[in-house]
C-alpha atoms as a PDB file:
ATOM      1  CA  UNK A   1     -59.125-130.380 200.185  1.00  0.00           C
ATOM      2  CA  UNK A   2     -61.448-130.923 197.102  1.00  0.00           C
ATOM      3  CA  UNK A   3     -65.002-131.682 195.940  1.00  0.00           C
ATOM      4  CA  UNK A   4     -65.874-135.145 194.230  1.00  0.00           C
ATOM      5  CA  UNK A   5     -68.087-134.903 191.455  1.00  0.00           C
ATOM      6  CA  UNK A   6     -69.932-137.240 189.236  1.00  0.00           C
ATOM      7  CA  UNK A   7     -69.547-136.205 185.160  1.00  0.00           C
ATOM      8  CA  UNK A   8     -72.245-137.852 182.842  1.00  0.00           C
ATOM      9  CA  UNK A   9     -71.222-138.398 179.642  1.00  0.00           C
ATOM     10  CA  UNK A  10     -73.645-137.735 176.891  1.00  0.00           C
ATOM     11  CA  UNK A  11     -73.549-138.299 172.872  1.00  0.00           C
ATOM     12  CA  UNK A  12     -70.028-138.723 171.039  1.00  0.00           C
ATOM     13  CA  UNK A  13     -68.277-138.394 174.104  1.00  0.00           C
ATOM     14  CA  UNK A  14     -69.854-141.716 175.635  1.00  0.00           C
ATOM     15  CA  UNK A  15     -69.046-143.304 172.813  1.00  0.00           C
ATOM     16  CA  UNK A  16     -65.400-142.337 172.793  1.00  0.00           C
ATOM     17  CA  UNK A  17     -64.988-142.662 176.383  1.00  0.00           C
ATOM     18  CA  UNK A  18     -66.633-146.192 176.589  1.00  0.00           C
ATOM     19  CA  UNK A  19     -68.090-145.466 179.924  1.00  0.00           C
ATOM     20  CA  UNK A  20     -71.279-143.435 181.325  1.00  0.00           C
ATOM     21  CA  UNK A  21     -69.493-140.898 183.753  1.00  0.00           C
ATOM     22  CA  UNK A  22     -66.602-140.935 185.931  1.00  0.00           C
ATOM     23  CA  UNK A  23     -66.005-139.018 189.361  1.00  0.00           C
ATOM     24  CA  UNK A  24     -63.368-136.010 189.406  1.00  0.00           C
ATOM     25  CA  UNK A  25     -62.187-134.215 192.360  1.00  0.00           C
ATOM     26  CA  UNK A  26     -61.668-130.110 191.922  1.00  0.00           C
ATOM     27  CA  UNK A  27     -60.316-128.040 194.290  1.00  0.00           C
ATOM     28  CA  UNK A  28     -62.566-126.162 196.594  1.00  0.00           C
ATOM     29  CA  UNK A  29     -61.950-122.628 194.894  1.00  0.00           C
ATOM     30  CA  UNK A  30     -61.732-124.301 191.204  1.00  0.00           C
ATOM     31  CA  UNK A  31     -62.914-122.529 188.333  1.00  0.00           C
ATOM     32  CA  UNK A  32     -64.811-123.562 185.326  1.00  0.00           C
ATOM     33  CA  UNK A  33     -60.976-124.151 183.819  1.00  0.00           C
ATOM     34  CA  UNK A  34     -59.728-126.534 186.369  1.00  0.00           C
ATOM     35  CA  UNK A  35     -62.833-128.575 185.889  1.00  0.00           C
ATOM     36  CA  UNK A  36     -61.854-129.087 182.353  1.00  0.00           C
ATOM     37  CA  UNK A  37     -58.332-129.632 183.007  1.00  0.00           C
ATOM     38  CA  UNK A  38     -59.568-132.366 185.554  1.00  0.00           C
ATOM     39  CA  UNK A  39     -61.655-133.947 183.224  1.00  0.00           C
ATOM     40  CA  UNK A  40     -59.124-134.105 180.839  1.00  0.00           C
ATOM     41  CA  UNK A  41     -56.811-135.842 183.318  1.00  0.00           C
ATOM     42  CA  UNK A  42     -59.146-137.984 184.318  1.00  0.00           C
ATOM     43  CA  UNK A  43     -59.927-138.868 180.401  1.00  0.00           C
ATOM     44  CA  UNK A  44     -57.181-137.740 177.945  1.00  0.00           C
ATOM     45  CA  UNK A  45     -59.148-139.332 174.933  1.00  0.00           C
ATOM     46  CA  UNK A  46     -61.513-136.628 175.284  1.00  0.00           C
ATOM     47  CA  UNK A  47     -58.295-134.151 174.555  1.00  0.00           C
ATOM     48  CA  UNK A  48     -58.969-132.405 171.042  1.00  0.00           C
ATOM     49  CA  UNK A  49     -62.241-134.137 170.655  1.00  0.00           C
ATOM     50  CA  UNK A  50     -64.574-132.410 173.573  1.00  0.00           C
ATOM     51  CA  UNK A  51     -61.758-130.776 174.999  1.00  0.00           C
ATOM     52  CA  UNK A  52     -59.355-128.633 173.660  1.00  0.00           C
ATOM     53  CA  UNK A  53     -55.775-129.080 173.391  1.00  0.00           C
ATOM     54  CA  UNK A  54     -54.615-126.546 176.097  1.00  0.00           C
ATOM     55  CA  UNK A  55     -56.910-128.672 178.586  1.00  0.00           C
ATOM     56  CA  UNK A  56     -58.839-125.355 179.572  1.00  0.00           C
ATOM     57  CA  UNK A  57     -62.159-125.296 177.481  1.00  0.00           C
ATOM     58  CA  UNK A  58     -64.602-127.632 175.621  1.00  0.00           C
ATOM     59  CA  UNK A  59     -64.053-127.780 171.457  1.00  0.00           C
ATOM     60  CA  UNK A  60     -67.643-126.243 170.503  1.00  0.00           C
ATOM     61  CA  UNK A  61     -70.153-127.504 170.082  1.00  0.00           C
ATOM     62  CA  UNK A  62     -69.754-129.262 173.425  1.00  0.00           C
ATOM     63  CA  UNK A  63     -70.853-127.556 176.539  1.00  0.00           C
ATOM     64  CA  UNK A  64     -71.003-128.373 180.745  1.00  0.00           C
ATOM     65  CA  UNK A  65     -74.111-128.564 182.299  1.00  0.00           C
ATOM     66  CA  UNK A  66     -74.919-128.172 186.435  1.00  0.00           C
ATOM     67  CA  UNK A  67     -77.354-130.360 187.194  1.00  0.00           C
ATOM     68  CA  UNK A  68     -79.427-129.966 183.538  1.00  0.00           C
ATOM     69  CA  UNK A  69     -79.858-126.216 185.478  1.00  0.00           C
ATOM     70  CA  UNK A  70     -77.216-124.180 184.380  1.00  0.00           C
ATOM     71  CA  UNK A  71     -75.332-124.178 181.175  1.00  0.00           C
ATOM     72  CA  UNK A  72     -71.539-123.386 181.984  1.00  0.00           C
ATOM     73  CA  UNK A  73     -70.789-120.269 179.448  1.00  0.00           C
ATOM     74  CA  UNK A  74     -68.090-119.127 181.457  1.00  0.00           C
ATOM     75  CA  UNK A  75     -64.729-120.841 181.734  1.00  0.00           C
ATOM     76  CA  UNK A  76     -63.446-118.147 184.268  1.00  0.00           C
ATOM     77  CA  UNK A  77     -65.700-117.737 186.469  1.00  0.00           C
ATOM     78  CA  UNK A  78     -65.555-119.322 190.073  1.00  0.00           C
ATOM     79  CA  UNK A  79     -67.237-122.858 190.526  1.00  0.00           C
ATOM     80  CA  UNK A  80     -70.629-123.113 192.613  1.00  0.00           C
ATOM     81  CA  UNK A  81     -70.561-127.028 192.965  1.00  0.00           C
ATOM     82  CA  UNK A  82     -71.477-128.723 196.174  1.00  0.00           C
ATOM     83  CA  UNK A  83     -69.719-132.494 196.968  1.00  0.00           C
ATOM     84  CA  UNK A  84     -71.960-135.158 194.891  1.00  0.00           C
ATOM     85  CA  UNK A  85     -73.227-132.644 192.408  1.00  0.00           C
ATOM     86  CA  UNK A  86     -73.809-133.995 188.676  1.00  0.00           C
ATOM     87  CA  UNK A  87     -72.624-132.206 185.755  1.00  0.00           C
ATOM     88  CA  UNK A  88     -73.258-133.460 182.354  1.00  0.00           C
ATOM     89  CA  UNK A  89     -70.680-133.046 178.867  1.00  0.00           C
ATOM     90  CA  UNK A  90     -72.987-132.966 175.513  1.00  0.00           C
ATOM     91  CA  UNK A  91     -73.012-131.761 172.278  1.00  0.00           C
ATOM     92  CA  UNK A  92     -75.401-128.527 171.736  1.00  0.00           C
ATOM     93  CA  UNK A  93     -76.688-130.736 168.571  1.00  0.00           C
ATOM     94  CA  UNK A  94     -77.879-133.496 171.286  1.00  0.00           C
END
């Protein structure tokens, strides 16, 4: 199955992307790395801009957020994401 969730779009990569946010769907044991990789999917422009080119971590200084709660430092570690939750991509400098 999989989890639908909402990804605001903050800063340069709004601007890029043209758009506000856009739904993904992870799988329900996805880790930080697959969220990337389906955001990247989902948005390919962001690719070597916000994301980097293996499609596994965000190009510094941009960083995930959970619900403006928790900062995503981790790449490996197992996502705690519920159906519907927000996350927001921004630059540190924001």
């Amino acid at each position: 199955m999989g989890k639908k969730v909402t990804v605001e779009l903050i800063g340069t990569a709004r601007i890029r992307v043209g758009r506000k946010e856009v739904c993904i769907t992870v799988r329900d044991e996805a880790t930080w790395r697959d969220v990337v990789a389906a955001l990247a999917a989902a948005l390919p422009v962001l690719v070597g801009m916000a994301i980097t080119e293996d499609r596994r971590a965000l190009v510094p200084p941009h960083l995930l957020s959970l619900g403006g709660r928790h900062t995503i430092k981790n790449f490996d570690e197992e996502v705690e994401i519920k159906e519907g939750d927000l996350l927001s991509l921004f630059e540190e400098t924001c």
